[in-house]
C-alpha atoms as a PDB file:
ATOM      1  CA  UNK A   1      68.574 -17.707  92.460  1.00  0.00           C
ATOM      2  CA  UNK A   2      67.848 -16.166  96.352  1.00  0.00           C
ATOM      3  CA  UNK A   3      70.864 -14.854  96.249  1.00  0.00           C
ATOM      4  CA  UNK A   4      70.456 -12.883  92.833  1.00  0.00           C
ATOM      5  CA  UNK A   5      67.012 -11.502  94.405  1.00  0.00           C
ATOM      6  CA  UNK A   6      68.617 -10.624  97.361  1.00  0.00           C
ATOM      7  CA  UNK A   7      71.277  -8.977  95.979  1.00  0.00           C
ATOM      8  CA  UNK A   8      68.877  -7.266  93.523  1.00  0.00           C
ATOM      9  CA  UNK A   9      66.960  -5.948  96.683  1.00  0.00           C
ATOM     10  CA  UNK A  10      69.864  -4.286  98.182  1.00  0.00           C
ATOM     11  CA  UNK A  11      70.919  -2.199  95.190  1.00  0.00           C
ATOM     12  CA  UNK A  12      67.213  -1.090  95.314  1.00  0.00           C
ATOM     13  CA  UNK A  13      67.519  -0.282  98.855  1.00  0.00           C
ATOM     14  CA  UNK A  14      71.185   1.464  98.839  1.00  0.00           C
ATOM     15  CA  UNK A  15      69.505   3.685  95.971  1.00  0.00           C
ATOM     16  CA  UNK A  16      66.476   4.599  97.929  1.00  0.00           C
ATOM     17  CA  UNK A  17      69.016   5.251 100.900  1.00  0.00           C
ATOM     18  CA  UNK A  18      72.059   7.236  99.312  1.00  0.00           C
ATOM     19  CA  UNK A  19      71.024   8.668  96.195  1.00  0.00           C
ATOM     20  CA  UNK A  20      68.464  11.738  95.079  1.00  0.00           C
ATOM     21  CA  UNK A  21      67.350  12.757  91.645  1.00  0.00           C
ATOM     22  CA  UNK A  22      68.982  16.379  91.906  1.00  0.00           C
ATOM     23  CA  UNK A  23      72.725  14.741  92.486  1.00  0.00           C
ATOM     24  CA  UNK A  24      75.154  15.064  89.427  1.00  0.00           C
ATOM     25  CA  UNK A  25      76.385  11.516  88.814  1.00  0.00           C
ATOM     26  CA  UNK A  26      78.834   9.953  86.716  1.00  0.00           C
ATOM     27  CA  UNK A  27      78.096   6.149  85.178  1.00  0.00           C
ATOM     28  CA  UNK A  28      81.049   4.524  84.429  1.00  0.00           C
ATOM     29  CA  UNK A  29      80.656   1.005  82.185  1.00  0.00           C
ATOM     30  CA  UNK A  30      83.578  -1.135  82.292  1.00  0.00           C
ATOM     31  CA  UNK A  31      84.709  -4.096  80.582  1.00  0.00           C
ATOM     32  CA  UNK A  32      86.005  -5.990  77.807  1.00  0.00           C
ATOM     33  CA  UNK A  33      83.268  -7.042  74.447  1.00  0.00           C
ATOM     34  CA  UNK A  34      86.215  -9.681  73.719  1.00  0.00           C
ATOM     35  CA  UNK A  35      86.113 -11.350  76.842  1.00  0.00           C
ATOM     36  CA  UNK A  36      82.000 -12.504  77.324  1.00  0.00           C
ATOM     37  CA  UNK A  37      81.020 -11.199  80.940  1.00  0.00           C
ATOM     38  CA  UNK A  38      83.485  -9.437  81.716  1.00  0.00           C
ATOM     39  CA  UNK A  39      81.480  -6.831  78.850  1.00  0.00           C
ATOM     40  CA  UNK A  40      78.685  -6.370  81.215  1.00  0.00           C
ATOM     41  CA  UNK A  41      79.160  -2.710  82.592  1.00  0.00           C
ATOM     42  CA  UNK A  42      79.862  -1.479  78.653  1.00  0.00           C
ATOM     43  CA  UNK A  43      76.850  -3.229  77.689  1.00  0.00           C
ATOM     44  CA  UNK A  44      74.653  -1.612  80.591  1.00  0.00           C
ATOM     45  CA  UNK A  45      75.662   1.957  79.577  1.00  0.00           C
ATOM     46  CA  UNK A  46      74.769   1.017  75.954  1.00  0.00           C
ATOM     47  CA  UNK A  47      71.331  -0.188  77.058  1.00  0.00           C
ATOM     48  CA  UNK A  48      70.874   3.066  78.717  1.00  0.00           C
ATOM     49  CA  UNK A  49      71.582   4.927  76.233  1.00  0.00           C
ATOM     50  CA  UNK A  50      69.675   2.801  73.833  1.00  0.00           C
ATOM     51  CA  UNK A  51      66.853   3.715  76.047  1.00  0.00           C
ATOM     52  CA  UNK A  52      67.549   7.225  75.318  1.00  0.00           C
ATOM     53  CA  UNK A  53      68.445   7.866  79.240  1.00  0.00           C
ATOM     54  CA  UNK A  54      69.676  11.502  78.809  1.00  0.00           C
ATOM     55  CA  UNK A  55      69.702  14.418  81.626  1.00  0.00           C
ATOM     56  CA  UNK A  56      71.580  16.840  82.167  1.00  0.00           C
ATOM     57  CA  UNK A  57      72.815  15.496  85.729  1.00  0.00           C
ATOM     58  CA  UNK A  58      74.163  12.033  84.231  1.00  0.00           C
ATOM     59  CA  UNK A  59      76.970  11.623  82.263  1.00  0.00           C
ATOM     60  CA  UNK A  60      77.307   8.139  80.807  1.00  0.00           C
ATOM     61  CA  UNK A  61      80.495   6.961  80.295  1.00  0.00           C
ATOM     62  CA  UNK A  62      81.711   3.860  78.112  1.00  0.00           C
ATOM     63  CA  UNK A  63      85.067   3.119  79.694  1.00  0.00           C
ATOM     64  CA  UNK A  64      85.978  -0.071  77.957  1.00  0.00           C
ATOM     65  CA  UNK A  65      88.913  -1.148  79.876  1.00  0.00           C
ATOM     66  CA  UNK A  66      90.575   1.822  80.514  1.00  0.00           C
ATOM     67  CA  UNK A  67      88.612   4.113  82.925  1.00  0.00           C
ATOM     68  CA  UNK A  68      91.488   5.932  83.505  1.00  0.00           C
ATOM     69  CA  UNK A  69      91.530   7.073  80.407  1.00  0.00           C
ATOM     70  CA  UNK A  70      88.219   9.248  81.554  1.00  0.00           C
ATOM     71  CA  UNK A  71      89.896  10.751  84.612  1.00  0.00           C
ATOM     72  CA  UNK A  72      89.917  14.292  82.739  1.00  0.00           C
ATOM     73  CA  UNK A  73      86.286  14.291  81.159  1.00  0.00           C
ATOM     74  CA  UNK A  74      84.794  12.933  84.832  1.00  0.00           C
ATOM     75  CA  UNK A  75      86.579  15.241  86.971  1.00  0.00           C
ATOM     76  CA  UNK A  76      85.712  18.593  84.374  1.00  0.00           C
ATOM     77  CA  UNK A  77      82.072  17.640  84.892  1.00  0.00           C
ATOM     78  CA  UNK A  78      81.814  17.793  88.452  1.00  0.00           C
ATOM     79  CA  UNK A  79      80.196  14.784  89.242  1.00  0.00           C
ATOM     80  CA  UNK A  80      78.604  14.687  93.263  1.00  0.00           C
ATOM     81  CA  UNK A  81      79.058  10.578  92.572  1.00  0.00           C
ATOM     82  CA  UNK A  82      80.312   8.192  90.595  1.00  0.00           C
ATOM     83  CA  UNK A  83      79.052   4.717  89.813  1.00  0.00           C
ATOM     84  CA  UNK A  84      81.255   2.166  88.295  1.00  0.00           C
ATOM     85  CA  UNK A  85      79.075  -0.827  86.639  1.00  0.00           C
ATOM     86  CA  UNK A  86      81.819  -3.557  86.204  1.00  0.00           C
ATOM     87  CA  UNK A  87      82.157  -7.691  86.500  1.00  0.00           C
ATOM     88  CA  UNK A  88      83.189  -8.881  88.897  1.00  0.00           C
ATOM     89  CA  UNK A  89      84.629 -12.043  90.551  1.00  0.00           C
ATOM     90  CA  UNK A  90      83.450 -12.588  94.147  1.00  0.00           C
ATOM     91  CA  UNK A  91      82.954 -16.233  94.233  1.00  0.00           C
ATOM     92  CA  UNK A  92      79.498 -15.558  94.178  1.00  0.00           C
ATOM     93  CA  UNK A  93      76.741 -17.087  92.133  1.00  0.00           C
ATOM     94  CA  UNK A  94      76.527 -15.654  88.638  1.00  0.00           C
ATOM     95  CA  UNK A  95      74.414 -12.555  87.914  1.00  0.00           C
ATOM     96  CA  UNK A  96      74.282 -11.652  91.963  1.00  0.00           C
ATOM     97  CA  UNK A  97      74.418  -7.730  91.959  1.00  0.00           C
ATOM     98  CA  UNK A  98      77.752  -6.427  94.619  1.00  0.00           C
ATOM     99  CA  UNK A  99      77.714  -3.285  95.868  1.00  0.00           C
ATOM    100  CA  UNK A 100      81.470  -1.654  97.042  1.00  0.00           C
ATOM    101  CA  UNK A 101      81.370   1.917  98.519  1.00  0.00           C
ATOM    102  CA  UNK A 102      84.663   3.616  97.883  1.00  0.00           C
ATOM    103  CA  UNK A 103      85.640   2.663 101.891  1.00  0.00           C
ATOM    104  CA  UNK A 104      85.840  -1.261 100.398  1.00  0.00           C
ATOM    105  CA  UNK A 105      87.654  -0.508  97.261  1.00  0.00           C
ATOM    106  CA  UNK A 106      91.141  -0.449  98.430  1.00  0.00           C
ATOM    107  CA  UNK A 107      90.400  -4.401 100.672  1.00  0.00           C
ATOM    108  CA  UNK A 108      88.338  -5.799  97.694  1.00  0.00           C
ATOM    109  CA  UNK A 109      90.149  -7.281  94.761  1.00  0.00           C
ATOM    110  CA  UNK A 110      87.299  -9.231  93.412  1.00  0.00           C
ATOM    111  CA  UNK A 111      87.767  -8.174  89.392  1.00  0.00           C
ATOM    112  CA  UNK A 112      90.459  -8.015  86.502  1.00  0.00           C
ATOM    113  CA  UNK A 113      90.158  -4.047  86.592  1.00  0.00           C
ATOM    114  CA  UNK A 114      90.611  -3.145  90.270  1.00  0.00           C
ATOM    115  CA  UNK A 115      94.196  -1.533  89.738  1.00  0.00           C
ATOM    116  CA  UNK A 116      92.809   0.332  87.291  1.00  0.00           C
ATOM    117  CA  UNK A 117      89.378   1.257  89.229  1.00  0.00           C
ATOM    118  CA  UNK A 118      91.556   2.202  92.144  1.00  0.00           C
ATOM    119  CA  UNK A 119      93.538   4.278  90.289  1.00  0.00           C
ATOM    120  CA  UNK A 120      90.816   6.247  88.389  1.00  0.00           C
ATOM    121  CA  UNK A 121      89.049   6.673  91.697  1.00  0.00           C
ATOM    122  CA  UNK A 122      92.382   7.586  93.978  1.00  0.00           C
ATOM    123  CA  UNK A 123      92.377  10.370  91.547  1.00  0.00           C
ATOM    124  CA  UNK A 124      89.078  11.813  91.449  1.00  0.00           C
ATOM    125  CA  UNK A 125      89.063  11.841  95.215  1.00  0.00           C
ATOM    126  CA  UNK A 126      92.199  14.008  95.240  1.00  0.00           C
ATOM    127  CA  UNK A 127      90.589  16.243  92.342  1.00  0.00           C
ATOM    128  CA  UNK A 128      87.067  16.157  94.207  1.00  0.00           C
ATOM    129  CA  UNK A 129      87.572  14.801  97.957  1.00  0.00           C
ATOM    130  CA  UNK A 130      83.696  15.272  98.569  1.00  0.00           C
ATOM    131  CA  UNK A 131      83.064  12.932  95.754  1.00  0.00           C
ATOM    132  CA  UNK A 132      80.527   9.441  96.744  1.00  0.00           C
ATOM    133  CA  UNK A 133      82.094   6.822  94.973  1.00  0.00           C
ATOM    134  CA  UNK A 134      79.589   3.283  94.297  1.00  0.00           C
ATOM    135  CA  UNK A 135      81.094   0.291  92.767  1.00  0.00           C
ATOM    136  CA  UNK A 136      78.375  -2.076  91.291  1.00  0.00           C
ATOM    137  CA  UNK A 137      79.521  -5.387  90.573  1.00  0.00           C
ATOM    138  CA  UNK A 138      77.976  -8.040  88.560  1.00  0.00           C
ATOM    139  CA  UNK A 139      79.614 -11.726  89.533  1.00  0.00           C
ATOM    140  CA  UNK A 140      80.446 -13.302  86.095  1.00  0.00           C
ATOM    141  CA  UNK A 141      80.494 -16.735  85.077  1.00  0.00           C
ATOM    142  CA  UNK A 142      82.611 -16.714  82.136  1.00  0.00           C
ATOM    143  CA  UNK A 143      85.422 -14.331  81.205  1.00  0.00           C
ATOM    144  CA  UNK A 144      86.983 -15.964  78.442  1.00  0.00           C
ATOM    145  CA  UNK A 145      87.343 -15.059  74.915  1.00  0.00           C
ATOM    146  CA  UNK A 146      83.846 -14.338  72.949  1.00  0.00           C
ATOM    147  CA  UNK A 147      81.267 -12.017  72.526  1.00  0.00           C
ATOM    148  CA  UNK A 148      78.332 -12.931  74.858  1.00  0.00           C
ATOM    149  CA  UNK A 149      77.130 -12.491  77.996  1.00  0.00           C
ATOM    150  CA  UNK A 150      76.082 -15.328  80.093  1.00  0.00           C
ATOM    151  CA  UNK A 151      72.135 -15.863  80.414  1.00  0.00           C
ATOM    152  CA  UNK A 152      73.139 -15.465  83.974  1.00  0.00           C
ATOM    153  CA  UNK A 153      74.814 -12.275  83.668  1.00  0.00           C
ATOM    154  CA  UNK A 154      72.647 -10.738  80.632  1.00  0.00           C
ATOM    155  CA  UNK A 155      69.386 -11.461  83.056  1.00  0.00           C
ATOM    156  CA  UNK A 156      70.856  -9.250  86.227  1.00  0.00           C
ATOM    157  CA  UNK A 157      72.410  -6.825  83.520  1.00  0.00           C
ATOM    158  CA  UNK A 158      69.265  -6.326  81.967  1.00  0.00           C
ATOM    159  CA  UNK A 159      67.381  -5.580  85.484  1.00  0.00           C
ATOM    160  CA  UNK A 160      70.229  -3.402  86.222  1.00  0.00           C
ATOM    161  CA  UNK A 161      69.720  -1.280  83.380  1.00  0.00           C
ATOM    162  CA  UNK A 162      66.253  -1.356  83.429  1.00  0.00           C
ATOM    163  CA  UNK A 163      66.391  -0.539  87.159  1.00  0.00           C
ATOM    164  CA  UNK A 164      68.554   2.362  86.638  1.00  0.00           C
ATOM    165  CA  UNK A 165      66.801   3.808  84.115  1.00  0.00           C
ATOM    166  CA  UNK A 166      63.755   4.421  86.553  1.00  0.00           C
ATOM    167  CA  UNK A 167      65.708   5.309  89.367  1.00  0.00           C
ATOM    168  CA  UNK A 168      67.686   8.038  87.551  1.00  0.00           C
ATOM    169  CA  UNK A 169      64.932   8.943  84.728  1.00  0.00           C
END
């Protein structure tokens, strides 16, 4: 559990440090519904937007698990950042909250959609080189087949999305 706090506290800290309410940013859920965690950065843009979190300098963007299939609707809105809410695998305990600036992305291979990550982001950063790329990781506990999230996993999701609403709201 300290390490799920923790982890909570630096995402809250990195926010207050990096990020301002004026920025245009892009948040990018990916994941699989058919494979339990792995869900969890679909399922945190849904929340958001089941919250009603609309402005007009946030775009929120259910990738599934294909974000490169969003390369053209991301890169015509401009975005000053782009967040990427994904599972990950960092033999960490479940629910702990990773954060991966775009510096990491290319030496950390911690989740089943880091080609494709790597390859959305590669080209953004070619279409928008000034572009501050955030990955933030959930650490699963169970990615095969089904439709839930772990209690693990739905607890830190839930902060997340709660979190984020307040920060970007």
């Amino acid at each position: 559990m300290q390490n799920i706090i923790e982890s909570r506290q630096k995402v809250e800290e990195f926010f207050t440090s990096n990020f301002n309410r004026k920025q245009k940013i892009a948040l990018v859920g990916i994941g699989n519904q058919d494979r339990q965690d792995d869900f969890v950065g679909v399922f945190i843009i849904q929340t958001l937007q089941q919250l009603g979190l609309e402005k007009e300098n946030l775009l929120l963007v259910e990738a599934g698990d294909a974000p490169s299939n969003f390369i053209s609707e991301i890169h015509d809105w401009q975005p000053d950042c782009v967040i990427m809410v994904d599972a990950v695998d960092a033999k960490t305990s479940p629910g702990t909250l990773l954060i991966i600036q775009k510096e990491q992305l290319h030496s950390h291979s911690v989740d089943s959609h880091s080609n494709a990550k790597i390859l959305l982001l590669d080209f953004l950063l070619g279409l928008i080189p000034h572009l501050q790329i955030v990955i933030l990781g959930i650490q699963v506990q169970d990615i095969t087949f089904g439709q839930d999230l772990s209690k693990e996993v739905r607890a830190s999701a839930e902060w997340l999305a709660e979190y984020l609403y307040n920060v970007l709201h």
